[in-house]
PDB file of N, CA and C in Angstrom:
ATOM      1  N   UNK A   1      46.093  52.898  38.789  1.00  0.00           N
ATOM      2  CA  UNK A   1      45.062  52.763  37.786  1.00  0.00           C
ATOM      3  C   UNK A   1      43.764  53.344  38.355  1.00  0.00           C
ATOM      4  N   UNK A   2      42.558  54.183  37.787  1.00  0.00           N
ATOM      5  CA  UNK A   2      42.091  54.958  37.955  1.00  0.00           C
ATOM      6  C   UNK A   2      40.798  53.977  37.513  1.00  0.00           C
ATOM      7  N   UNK A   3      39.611  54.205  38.313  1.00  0.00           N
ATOM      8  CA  UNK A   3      38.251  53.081  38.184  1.00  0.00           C
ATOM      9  C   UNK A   3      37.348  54.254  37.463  1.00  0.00           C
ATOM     10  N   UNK A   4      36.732  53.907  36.592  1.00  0.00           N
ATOM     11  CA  UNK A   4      35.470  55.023  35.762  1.00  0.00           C
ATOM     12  C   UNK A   4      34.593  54.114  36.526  1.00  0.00           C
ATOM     13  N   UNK A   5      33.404  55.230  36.847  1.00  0.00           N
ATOM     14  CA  UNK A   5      32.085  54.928  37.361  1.00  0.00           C
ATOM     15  C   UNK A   5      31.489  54.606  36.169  1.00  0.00           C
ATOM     16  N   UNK A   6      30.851  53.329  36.616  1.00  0.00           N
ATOM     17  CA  UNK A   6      29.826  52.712  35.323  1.00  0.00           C
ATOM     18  C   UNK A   6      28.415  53.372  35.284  1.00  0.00           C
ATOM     19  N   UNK A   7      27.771  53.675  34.871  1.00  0.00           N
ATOM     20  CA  UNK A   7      26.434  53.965  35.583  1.00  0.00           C
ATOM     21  C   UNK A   7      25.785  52.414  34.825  1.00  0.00           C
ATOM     22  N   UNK A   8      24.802  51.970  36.163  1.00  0.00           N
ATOM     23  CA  UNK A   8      23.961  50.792  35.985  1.00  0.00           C
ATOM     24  C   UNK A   8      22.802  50.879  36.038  1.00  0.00           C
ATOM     25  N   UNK A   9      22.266  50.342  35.256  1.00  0.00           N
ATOM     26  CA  UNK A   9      20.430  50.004  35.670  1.00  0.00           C
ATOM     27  C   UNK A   9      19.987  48.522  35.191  1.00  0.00           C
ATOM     28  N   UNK A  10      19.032  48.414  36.035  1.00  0.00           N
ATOM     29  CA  UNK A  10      18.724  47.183  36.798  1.00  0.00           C
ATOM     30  C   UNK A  10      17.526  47.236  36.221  1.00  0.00           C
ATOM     31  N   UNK A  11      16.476  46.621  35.406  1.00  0.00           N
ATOM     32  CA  UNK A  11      15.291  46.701  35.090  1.00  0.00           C
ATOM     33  C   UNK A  11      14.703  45.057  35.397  1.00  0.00           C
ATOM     34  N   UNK A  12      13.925  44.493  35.720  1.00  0.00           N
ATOM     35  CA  UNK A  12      13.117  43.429  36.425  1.00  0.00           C
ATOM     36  C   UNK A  12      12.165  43.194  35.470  1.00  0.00           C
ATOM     37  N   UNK A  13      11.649  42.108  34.711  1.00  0.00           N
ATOM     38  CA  UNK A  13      10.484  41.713  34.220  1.00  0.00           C
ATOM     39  C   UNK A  13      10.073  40.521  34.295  1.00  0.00           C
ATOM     40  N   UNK A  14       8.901  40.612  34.802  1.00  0.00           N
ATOM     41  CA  UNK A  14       8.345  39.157  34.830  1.00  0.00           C
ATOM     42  C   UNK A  14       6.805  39.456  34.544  1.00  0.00           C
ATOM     43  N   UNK A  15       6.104  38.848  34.118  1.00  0.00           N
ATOM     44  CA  UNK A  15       5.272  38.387  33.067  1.00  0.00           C
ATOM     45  C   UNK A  15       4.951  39.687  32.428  1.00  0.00           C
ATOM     46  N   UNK A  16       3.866  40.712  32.555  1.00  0.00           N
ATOM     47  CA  UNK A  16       3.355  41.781  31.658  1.00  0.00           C
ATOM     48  C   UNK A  16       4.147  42.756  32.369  1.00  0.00           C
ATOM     49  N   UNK A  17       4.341  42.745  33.621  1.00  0.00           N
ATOM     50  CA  UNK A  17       5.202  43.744  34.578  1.00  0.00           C
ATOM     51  C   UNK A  17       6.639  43.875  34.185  1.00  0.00           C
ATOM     52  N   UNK A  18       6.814  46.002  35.040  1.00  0.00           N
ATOM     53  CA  UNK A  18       8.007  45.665  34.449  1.00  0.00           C
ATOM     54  C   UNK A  18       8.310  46.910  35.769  1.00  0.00           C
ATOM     55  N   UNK A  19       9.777  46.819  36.129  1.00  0.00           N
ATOM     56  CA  UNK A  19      10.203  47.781  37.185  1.00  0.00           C
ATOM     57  C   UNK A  19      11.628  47.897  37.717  1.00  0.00           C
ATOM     58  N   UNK A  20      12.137  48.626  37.879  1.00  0.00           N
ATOM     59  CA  UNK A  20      13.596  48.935  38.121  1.00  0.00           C
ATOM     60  C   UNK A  20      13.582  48.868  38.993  1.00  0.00           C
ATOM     61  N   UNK A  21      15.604  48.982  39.548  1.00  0.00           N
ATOM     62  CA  UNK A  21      16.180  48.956  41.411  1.00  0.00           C
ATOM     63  C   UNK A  21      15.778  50.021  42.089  1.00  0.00           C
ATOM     64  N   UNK A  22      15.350  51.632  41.236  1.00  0.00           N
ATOM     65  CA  UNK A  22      15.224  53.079  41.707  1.00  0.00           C
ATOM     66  C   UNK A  22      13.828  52.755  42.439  1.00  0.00           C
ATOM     67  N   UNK A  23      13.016  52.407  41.579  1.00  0.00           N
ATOM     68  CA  UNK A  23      11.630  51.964  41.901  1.00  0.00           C
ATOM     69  C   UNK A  23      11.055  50.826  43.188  1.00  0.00           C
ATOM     70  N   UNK A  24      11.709  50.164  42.834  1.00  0.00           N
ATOM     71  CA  UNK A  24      11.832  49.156  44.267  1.00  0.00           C
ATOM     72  C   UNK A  24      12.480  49.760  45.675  1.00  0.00           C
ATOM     73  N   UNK A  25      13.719  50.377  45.362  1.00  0.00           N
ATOM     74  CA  UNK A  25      14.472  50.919  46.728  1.00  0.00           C
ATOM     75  C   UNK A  25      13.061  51.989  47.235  1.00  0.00           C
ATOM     76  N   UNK A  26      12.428  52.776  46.021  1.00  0.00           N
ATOM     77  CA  UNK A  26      12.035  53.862  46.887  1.00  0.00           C
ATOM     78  C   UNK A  26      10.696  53.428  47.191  1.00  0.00           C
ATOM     79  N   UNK A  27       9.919  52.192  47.018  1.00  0.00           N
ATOM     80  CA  UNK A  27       9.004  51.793  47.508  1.00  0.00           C
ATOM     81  C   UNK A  27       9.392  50.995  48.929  1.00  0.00           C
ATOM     82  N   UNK A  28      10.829  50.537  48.851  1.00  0.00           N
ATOM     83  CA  UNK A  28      10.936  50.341  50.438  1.00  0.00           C
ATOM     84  C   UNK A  28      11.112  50.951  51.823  1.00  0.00           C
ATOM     85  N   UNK A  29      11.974  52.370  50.534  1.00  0.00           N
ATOM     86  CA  UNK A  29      12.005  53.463  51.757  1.00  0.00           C
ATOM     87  C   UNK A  29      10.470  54.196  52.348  1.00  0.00           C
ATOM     88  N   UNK A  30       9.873  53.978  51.503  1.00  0.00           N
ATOM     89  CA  UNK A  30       8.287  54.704  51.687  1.00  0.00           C
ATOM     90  C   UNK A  30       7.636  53.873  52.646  1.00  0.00           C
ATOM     91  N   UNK A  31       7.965  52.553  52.108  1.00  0.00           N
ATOM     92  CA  UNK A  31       7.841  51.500  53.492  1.00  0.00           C
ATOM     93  C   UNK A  31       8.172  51.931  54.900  1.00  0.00           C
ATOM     94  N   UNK A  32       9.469  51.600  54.841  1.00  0.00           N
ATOM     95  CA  UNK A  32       9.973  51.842  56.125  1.00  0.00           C
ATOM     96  C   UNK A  32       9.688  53.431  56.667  1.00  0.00           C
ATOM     97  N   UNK A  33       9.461  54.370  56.035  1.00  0.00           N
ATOM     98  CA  UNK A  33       9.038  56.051  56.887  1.00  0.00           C
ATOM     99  C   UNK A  33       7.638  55.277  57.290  1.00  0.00           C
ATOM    100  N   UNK A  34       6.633  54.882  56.657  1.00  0.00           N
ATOM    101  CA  UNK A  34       5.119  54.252  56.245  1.00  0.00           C
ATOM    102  C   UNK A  34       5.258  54.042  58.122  1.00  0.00           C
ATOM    103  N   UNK A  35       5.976  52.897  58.330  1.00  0.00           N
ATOM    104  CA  UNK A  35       6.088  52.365  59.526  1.00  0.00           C
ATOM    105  C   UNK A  35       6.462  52.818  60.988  1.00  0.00           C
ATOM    106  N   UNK A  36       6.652  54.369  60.818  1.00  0.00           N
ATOM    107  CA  UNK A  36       7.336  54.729  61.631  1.00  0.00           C
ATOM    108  C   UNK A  36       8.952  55.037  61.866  1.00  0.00           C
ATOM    109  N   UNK A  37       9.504  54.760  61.252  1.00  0.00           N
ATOM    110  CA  UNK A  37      10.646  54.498  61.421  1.00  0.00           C
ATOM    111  C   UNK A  37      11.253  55.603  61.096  1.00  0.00           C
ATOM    112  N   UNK A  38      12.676  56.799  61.956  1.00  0.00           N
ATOM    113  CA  UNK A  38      13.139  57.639  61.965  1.00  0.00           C
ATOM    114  C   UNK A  38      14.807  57.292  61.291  1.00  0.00           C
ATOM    115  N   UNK A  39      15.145  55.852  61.977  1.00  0.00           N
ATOM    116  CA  UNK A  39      16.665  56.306  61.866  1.00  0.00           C
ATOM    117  C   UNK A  39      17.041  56.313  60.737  1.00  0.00           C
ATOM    118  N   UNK A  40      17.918  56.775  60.050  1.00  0.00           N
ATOM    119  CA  UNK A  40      18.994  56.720  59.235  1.00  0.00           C
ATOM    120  C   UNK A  40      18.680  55.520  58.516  1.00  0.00           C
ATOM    121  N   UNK A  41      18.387  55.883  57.288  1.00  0.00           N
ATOM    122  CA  UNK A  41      19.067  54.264  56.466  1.00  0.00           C
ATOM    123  C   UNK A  41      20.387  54.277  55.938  1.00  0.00           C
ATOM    124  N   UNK A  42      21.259  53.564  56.350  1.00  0.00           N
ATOM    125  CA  UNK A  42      22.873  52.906  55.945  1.00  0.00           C
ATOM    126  C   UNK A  42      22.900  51.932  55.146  1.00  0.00           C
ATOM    127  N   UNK A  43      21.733  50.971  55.400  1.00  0.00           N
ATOM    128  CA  UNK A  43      22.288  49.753  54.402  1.00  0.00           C
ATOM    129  C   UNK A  43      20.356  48.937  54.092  1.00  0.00           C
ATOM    130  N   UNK A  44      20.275  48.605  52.855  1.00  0.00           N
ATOM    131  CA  UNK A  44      19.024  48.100  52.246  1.00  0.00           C
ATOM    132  C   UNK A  44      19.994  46.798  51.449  1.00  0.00           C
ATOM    133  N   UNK A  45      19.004  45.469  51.861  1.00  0.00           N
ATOM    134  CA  UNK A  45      18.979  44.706  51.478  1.00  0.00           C
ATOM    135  C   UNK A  45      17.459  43.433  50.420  1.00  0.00           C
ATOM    136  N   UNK A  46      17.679  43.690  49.381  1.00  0.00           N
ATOM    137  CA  UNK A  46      16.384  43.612  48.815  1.00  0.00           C
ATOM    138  C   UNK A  46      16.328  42.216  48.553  1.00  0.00           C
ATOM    139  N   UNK A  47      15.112  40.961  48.365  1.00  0.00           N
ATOM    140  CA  UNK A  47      15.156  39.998  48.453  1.00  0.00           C
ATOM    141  C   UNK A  47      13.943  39.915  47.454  1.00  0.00           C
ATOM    142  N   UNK A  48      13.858  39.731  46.313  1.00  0.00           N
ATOM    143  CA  UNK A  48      12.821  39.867  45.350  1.00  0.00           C
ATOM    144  C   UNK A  48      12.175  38.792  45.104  1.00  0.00           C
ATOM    145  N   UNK A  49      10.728  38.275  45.001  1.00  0.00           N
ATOM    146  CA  UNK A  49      10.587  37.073  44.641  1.00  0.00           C
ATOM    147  C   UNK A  49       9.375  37.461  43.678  1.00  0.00           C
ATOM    148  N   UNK A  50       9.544  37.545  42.267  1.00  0.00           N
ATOM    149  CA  UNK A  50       8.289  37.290  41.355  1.00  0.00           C
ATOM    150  C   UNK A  50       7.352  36.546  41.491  1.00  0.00           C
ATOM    151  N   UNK A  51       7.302  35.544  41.933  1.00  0.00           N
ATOM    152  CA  UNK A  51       6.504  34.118  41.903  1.00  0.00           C
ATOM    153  C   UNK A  51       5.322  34.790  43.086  1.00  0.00           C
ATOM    154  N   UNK A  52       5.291  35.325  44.119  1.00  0.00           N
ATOM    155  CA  UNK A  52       4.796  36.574  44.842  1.00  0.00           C
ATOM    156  C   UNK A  52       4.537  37.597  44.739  1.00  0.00           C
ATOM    157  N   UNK A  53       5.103  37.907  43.724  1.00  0.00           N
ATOM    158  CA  UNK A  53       5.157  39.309  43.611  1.00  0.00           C
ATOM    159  C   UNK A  53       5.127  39.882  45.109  1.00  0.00           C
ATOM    160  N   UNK A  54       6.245  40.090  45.225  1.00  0.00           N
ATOM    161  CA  UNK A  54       6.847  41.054  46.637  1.00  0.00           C
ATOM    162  C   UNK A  54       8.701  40.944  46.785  1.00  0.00           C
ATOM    163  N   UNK A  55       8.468  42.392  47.103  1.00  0.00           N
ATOM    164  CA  UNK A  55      10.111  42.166  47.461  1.00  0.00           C
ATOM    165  C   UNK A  55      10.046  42.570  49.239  1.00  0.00           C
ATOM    166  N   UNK A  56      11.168  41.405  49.815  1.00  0.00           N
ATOM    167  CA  UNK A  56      11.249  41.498  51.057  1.00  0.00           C
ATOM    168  C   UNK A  56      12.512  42.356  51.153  1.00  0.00           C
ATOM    169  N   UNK A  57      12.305  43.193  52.515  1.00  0.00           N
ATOM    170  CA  UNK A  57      13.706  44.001  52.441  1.00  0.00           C
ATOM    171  C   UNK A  57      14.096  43.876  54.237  1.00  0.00           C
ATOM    172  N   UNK A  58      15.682  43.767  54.123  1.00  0.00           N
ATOM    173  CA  UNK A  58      16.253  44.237  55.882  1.00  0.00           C
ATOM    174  C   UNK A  58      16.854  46.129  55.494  1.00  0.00           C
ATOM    175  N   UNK A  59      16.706  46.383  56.438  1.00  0.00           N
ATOM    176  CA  UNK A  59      16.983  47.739  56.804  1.00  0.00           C
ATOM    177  C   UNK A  59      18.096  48.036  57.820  1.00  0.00           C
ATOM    178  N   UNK A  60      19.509  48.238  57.872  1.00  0.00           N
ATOM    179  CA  UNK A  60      20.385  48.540  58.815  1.00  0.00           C
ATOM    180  C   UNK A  60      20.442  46.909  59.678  1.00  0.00           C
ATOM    181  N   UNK A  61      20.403  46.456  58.698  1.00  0.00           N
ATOM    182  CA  UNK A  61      20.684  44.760  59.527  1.00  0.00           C
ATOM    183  C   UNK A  61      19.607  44.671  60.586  1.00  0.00           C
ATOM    184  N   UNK A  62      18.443  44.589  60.365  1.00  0.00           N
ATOM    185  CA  UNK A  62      17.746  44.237  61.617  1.00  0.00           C
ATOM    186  C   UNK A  62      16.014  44.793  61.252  1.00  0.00           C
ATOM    187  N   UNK A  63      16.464  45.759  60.590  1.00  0.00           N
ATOM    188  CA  UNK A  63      14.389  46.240  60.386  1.00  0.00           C
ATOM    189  C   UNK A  63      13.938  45.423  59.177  1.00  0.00           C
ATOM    190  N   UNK A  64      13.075  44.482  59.079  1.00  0.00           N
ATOM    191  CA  UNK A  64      12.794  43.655  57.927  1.00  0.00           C
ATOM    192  C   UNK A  64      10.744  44.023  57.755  1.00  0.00           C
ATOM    193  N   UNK A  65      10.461  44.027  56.497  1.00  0.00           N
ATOM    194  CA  UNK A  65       9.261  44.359  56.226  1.00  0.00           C
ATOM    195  C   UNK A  65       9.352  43.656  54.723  1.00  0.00           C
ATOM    196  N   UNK A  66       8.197  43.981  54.031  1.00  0.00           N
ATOM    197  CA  UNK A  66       7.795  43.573  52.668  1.00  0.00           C
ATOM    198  C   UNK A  66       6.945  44.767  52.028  1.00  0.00           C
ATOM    199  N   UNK A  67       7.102  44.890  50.588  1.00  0.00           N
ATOM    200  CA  UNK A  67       6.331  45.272  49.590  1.00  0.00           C
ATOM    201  C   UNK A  67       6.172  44.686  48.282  1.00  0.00           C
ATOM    202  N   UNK A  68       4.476  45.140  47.654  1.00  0.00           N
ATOM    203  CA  UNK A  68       4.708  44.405  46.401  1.00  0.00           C
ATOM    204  C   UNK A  68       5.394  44.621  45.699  1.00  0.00           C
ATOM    205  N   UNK A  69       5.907  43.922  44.443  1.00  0.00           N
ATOM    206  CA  UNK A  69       6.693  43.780  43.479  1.00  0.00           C
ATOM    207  C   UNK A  69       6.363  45.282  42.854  1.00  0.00           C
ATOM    208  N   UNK A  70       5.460  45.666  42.350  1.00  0.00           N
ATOM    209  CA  UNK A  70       4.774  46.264  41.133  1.00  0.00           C
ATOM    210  C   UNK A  70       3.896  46.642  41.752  1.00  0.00           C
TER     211      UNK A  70
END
């Protein structure tokens, strides 16, 4: 049996704000270059909290930083 690719999107809203997974990933990657950081990204783990507005992220199991939500 043969799997079709779904295409997904992820859109986030909380109160007047509004923002997708594309938007968040690439504000973390901008993060993490921001910081110095050369290696390879393999694996992003995003940890979102509205109530803050910020999403916390790990990077390759081990590089952890934050950005705002929006």
């Amino acid at each position: 049996m043969s799997q079709k690719s779904i295409k997904t999107e992820i859109c986030l809203q909380y109160r007047s704000r509004e923002t997708d997974t594309e938007q968040m990933i690439q504000r973390v990657q901008d993060d993490y270059k921001a910081h110095g950081n050369t290696e390879e990204i393999t694996s992003i783990q995003l940890y979102i909290k509205p109530e803050e507005w910020t999403i916390y992220y790990v990077i390759n199991d081990g590089i952890v930083g934050k950005v705002p939500l929006f």
